[in-house]
Structure formats: structure tokens, C-alpha cells
N, C-alpha and C. Protein backbone atom coordinates (compact mmCIF):
# COMPACT_ATOMS: atom_id res chain seq x y z
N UNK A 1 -17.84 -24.34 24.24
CA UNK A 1 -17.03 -23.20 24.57
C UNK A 1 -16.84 -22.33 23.33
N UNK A 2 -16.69 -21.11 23.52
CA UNK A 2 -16.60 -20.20 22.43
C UNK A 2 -15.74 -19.06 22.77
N UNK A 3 -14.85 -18.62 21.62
CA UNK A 3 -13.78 -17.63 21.85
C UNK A 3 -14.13 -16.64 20.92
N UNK A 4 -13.16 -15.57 21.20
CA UNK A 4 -13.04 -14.39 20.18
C UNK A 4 -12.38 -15.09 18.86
N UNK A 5 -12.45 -14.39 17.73
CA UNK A 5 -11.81 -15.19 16.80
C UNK A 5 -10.64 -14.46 16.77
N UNK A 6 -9.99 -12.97 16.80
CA UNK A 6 -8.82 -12.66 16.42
C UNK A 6 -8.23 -13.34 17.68
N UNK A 7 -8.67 -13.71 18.86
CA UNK A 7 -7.55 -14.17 20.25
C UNK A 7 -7.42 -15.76 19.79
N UNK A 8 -8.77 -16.42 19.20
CA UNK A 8 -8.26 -18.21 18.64
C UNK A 8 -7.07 -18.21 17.50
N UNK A 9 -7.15 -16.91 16.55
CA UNK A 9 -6.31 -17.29 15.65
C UNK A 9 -4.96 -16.67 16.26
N UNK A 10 -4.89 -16.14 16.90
CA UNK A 10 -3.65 -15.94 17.85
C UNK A 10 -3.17 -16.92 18.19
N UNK A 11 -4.25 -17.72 19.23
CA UNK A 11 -3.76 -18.50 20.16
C UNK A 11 -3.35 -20.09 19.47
N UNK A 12 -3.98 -20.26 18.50
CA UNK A 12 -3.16 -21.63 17.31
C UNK A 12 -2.61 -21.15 16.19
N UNK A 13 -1.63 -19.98 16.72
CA UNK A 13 -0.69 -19.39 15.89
C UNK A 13 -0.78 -19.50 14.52
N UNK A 14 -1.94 -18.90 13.60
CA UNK A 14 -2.52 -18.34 12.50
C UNK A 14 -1.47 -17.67 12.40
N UNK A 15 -1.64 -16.54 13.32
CA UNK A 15 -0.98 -15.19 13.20
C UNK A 15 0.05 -15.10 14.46
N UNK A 16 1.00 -14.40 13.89
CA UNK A 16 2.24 -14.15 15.40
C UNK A 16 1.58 -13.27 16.62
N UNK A 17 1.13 -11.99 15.41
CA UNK A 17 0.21 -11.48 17.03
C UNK A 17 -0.75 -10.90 16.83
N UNK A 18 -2.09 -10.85 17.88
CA UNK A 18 -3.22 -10.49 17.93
C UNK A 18 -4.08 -9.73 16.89
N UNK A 19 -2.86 -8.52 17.34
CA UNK A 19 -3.15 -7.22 16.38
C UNK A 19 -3.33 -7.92 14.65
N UNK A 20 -1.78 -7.96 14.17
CA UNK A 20 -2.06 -8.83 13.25
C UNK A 20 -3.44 -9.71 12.81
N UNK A 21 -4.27 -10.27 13.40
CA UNK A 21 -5.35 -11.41 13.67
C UNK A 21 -6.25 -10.60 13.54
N UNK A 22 -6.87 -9.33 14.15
CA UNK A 22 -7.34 -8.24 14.55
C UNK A 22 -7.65 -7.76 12.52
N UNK A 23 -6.13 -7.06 12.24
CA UNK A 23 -6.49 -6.26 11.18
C UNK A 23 -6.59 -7.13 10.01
N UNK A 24 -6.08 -8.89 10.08
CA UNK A 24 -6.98 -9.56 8.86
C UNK A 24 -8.50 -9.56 8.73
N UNK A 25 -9.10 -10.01 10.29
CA UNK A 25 -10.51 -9.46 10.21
C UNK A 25 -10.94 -8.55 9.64
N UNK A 26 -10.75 -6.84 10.32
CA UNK A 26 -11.04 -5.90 9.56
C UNK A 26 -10.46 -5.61 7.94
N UNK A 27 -9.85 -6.20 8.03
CA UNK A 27 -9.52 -6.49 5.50
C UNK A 27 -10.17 -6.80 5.09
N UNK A 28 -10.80 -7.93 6.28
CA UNK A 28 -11.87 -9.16 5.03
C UNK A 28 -10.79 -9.99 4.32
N UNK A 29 -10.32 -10.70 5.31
CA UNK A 29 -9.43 -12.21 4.71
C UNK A 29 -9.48 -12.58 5.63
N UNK A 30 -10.47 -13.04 6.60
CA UNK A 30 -10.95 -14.37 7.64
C UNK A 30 -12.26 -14.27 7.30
N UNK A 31 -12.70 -15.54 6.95
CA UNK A 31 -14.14 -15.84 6.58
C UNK A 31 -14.66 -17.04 8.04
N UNK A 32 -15.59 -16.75 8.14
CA UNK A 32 -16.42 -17.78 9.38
C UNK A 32 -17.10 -18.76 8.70
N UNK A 33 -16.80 -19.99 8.09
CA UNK A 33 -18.22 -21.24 7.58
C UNK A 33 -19.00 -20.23 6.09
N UNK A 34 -18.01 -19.37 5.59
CA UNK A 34 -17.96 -18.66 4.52
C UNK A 34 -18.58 -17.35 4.14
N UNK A 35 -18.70 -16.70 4.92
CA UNK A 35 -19.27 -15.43 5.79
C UNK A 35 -17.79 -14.94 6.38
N UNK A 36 -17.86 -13.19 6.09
CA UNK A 36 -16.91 -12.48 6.56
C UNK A 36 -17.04 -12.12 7.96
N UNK A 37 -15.86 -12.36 8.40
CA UNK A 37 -16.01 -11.76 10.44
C UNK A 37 -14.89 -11.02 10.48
N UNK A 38 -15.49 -10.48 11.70
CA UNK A 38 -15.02 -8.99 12.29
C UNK A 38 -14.31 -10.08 13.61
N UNK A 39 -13.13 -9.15 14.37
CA UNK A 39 -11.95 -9.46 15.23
C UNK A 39 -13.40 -9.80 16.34
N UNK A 40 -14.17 -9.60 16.62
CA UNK A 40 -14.79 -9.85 17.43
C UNK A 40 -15.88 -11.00 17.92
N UNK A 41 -15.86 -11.69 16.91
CA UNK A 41 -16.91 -12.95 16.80
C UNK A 41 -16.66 -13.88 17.05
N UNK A 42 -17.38 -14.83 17.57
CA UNK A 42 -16.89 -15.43 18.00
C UNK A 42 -16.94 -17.36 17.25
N UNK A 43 -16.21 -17.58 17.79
CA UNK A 43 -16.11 -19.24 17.35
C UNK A 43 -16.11 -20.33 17.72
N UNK A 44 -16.64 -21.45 17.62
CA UNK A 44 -17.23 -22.70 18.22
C UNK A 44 -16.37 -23.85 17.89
N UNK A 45 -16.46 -24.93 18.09
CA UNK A 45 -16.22 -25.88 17.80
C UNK A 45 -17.13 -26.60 16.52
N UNK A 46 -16.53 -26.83 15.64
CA UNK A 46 -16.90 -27.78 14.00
C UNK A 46 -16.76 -26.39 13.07
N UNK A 47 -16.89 -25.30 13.24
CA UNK A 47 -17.00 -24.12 12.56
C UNK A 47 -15.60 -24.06 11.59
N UNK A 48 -15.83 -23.54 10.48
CA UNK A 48 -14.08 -23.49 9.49
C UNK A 48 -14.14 -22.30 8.98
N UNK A 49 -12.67 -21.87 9.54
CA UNK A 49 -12.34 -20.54 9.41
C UNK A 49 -11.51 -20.40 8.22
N UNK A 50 -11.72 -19.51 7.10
CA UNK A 50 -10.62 -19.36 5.90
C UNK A 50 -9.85 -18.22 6.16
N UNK A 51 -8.72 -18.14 5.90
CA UNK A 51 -7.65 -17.13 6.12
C UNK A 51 -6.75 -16.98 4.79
N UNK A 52 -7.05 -15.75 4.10
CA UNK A 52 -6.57 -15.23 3.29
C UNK A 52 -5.04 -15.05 3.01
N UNK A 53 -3.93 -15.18 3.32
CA UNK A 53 -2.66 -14.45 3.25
C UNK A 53 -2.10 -14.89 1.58
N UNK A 54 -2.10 -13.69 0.58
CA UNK A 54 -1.92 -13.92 -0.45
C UNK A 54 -0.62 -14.34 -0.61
N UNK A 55 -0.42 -15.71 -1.85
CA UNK A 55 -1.40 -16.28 -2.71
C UNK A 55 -2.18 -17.35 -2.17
N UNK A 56 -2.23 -17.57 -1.06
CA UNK A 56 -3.04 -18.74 -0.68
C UNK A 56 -4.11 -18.09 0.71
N UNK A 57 -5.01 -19.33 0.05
CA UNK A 57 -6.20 -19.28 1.58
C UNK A 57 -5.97 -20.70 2.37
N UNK A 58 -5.63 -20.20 3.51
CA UNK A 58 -5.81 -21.54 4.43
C UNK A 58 -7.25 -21.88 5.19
N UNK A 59 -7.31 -23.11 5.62
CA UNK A 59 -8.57 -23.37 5.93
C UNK A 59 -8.22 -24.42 6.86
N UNK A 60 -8.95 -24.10 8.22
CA UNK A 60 -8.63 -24.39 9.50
C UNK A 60 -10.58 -25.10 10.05
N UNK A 61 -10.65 -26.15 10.60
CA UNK A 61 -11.36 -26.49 11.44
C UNK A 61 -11.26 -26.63 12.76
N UNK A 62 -12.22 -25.36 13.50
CA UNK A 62 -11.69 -25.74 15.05
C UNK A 62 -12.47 -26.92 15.71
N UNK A 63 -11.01 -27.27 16.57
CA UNK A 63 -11.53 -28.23 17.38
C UNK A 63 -11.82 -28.15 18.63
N UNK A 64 -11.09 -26.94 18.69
CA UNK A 64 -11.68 -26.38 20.54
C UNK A 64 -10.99 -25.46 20.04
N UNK A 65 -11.95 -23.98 20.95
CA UNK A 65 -12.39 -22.80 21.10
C UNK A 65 -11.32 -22.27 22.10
N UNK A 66 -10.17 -21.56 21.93
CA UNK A 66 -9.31 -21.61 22.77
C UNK A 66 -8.86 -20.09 22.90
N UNK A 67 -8.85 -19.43 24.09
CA UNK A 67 -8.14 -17.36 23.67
C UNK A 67 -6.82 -17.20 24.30
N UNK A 68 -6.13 -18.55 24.56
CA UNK A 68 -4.63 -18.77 25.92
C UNK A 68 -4.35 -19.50 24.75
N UNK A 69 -2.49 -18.88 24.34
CA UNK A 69 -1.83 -19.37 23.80
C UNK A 69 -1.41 -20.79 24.44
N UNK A 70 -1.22 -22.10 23.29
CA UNK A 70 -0.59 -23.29 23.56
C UNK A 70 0.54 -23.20 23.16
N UNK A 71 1.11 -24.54 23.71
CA UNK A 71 2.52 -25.10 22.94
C UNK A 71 2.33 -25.66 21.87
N UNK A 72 2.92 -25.28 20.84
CA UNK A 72 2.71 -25.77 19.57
C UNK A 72 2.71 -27.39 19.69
N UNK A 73 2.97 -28.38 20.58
CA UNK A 73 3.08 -29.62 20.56
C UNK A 73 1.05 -30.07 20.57
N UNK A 74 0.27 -28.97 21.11
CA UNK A 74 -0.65 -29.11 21.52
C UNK A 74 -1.71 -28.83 20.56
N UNK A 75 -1.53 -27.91 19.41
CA UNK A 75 -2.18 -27.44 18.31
C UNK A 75 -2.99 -28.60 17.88
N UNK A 76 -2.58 -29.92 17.31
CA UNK A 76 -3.49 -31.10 17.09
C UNK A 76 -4.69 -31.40 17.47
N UNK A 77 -4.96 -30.67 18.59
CA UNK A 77 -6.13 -31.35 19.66
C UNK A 77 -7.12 -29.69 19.63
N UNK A 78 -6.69 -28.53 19.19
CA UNK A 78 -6.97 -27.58 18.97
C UNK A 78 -7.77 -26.87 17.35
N UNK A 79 -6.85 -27.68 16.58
CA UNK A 79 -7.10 -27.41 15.04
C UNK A 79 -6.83 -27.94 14.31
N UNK A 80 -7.27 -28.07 12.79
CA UNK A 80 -7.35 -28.93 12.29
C UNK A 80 -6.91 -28.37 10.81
N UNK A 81 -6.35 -28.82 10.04
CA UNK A 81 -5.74 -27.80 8.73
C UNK A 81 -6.29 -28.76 8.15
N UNK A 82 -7.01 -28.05 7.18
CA UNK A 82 -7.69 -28.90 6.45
C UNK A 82 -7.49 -27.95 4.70
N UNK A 83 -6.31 -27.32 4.31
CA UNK A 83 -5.55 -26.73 3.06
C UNK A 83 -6.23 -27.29 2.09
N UNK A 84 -6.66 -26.94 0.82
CA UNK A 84 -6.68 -27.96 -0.27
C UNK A 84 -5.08 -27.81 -0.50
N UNK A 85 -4.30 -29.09 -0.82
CA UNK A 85 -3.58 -29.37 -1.25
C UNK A 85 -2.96 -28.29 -2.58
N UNK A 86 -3.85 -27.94 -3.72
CA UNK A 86 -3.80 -27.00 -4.63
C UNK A 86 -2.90 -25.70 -4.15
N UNK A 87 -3.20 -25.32 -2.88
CA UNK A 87 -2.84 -24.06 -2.52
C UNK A 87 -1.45 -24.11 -1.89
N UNK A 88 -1.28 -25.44 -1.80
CA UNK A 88 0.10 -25.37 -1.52
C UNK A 88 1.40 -25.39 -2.60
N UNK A 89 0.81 -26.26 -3.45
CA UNK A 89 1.29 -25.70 -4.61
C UNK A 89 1.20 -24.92 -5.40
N UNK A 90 0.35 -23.55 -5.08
CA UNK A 90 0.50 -22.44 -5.30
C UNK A 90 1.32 -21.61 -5.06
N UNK A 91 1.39 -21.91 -3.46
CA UNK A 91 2.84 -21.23 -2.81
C UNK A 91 3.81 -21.50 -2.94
N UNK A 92 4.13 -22.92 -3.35
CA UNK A 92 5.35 -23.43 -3.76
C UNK A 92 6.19 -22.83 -5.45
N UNK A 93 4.65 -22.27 -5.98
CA UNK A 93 4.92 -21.77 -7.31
C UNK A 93 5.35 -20.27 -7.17
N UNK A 94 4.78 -19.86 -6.34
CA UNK A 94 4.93 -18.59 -6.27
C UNK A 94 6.55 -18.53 -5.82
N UNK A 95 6.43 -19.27 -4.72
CA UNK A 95 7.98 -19.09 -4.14
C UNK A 95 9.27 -19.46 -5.34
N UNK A 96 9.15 -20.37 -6.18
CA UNK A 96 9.78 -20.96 -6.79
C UNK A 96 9.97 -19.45 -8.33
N UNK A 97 9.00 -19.09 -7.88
CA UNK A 97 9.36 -17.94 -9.47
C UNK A 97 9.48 -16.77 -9.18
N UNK A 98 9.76 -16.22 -7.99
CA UNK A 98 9.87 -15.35 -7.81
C UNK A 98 11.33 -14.86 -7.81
N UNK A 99 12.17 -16.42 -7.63
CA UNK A 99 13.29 -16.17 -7.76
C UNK A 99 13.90 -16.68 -9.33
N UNK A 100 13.28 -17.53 -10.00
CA UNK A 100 13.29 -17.50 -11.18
C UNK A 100 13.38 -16.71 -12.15
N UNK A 101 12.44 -15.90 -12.16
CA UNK A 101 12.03 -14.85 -13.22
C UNK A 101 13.03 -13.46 -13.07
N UNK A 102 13.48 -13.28 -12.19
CA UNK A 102 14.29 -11.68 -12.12
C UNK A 102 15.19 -11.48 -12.99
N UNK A 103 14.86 -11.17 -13.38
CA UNK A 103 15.61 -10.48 -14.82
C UNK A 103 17.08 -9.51 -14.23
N UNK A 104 18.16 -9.83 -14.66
CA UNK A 104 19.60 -9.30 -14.12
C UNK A 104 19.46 -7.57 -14.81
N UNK A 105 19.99 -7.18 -13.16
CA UNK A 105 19.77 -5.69 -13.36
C UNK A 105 18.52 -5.05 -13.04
N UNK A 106 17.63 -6.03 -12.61
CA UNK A 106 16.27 -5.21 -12.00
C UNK A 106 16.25 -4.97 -10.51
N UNK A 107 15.80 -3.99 -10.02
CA UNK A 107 16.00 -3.91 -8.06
C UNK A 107 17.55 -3.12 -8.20
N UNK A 108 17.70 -3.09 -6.92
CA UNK A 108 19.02 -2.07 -6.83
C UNK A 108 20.19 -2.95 -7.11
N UNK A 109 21.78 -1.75 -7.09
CA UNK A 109 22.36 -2.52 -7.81
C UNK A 109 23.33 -2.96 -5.99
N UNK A 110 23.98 -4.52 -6.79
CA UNK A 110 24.62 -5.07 -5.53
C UNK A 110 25.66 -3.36 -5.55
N UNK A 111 26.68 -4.13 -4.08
CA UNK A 111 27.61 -3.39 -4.04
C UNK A 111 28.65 -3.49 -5.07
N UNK A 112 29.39 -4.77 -5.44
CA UNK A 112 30.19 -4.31 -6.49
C UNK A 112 29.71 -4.13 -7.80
N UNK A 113 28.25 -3.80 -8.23
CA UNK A 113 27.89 -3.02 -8.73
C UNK A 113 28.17 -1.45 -9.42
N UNK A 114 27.94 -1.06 -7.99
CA UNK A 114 28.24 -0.06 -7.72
C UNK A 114 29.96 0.25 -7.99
N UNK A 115 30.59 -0.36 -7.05
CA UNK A 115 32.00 -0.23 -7.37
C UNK A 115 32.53 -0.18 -8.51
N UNK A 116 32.30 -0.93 -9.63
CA UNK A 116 32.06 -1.42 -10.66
C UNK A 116 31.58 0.12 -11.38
N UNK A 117 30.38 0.50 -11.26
CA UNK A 117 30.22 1.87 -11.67
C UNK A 117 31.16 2.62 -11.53
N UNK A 118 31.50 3.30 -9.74
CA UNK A 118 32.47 4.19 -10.08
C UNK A 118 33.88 4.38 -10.52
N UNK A 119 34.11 2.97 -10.33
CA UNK A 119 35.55 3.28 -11.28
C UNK A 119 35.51 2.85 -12.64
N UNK A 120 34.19 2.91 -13.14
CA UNK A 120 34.30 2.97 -15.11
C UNK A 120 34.03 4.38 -14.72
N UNK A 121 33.04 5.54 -13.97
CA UNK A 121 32.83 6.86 -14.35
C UNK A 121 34.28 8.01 -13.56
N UNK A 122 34.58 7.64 -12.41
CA UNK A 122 35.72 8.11 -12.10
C UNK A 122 36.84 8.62 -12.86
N UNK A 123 38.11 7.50 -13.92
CA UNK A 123 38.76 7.89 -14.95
C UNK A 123 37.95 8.97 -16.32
N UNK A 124 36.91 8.55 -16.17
CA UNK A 124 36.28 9.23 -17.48
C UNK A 124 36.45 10.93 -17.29
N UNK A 125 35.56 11.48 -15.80
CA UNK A 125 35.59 12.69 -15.70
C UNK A 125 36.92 13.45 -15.11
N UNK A 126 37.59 12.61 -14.89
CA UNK A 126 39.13 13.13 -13.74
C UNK A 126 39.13 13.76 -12.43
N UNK A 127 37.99 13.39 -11.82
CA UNK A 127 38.00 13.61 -10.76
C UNK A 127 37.48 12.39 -9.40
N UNK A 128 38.50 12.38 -7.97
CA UNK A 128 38.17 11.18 -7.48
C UNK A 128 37.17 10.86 -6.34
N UNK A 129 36.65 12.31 -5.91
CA UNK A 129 35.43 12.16 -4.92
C UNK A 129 33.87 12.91 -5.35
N UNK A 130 33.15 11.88 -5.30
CA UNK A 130 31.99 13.19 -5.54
C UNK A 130 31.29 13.84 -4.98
N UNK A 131 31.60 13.83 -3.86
CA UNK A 131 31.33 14.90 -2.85
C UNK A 131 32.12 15.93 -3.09
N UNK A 132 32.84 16.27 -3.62
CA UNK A 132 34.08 17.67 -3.56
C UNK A 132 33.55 18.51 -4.44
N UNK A 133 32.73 19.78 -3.65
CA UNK A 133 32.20 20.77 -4.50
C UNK A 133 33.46 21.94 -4.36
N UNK A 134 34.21 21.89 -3.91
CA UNK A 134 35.65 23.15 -3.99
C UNK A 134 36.09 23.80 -5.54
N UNK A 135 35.21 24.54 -5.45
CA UNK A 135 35.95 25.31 -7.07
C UNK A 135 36.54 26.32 -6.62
């Protein structure tokens, strides 16, 4: 049996939806047995599909050719994750420093931030709204 590939990676929830599945194809971050494919090709059984989503590539062996969403209880008998291990601790790194590294004061400021701002600049100029253009 053989399916479309953006409707298999749909249907063993790769991707949430189609479209999604669709425009990784056309990026070029789903590879077929290591060859780039288009939303339209199709896929067999023993064939391994790589899927790009940066920082990691996943890597899936199908086990049946499927374009009808399952119950995730059923995925086992469908596909086969076959990750190098490496890449998971890639993501785990990535995730882990992303909150690490932010340097205080980079990105916008919280709200009492802000608050914080206007009442150090408020007393300074003597005036209490800044919206009030009335001269």
C-alpha cells in the first residue's frame, strides 16, 4: 500500500495539519530514504522519512502507508521513530539555554517595568499624563 506523504505525515501526527506537512515538503525538510520530496509522493512501507524541524531532524520508519488519521494509541503499528538519540539532546540543549542565557533587560520590558519607569520619569518632568497635549 502506498500513500501521499504530506497526508502519512499528517495522519501519524508528524505534523498537526496537512497544510503544515504540505509546506515542509515544499522547504525541503522531508527527505524520502535521503532524497528530497515534494507533498506529493508517495510512500511505502520500509522507506525512512527525515523531517527537519529546527534544531533537530527526526527520522521515522514507515510501517504502514496510511492517509486516515489514527488514534494515537495506534501509531506503533504505523511508525516507527527511529531519532538518533544525539538529537534529542540537542533539543534538550537548546531548550535548556534558551532560558539560561537571557541576559536581564533584553526583549520587552515586564509591566512593572514599565511602572517602575513612569514614576522615576513622571516627578522628574512635573507632569502626570502623557497623553495631555493642552497648552
Amino acid at each position: 500500500m502506498e500513500a501521499r506523504l504530506d497526508k502519512w505525515l499528517w495522519a501519524v501526527r508528524v505534523f498537526k495539519t496537512r497544510t503544515l506537512a504540505a509546506d515542509a515538503c515544499k522547504n525541503g525538510r522531508v527527505q524520502i530514504n535521503g532524497a528530497q520530496a515534494k507533498p506529493a509522493r508517495t510512500v511505502k512501507e520500509g522507506d525512512t522519512v527525515s523531517v527537519r524541524k529546527p534544531p533537530v531532524t527526526y527520522t521515522f520508519r514507515v510501517k504502514q502507508a496510511i492517509e486516515k488519521r489514527v488514534g494515537a494509541k495506534l501509531l506503533p503499528d504505523m511508525v516507527e521513530n527511529i531519532t538518533d538519540a544525539s538529537q534529542y539532546e540537542l533539543l534538550e540543549m537548546s531548550r535548556i539555554s534558551g532560558f539560561v542565557n537571557r541576559a536581564k533587560g533584553t526583549g520587552r520590558p515586564t509591566k512593572k517595568d514599565r511602572r517602575d519607569m513612569e514614576d522615576f520619569i513622571t516627578p522628574m518632568y512635573g507632569f502626570d499624563d502623557w497623553d495631555d497635549d493642552d497648552d
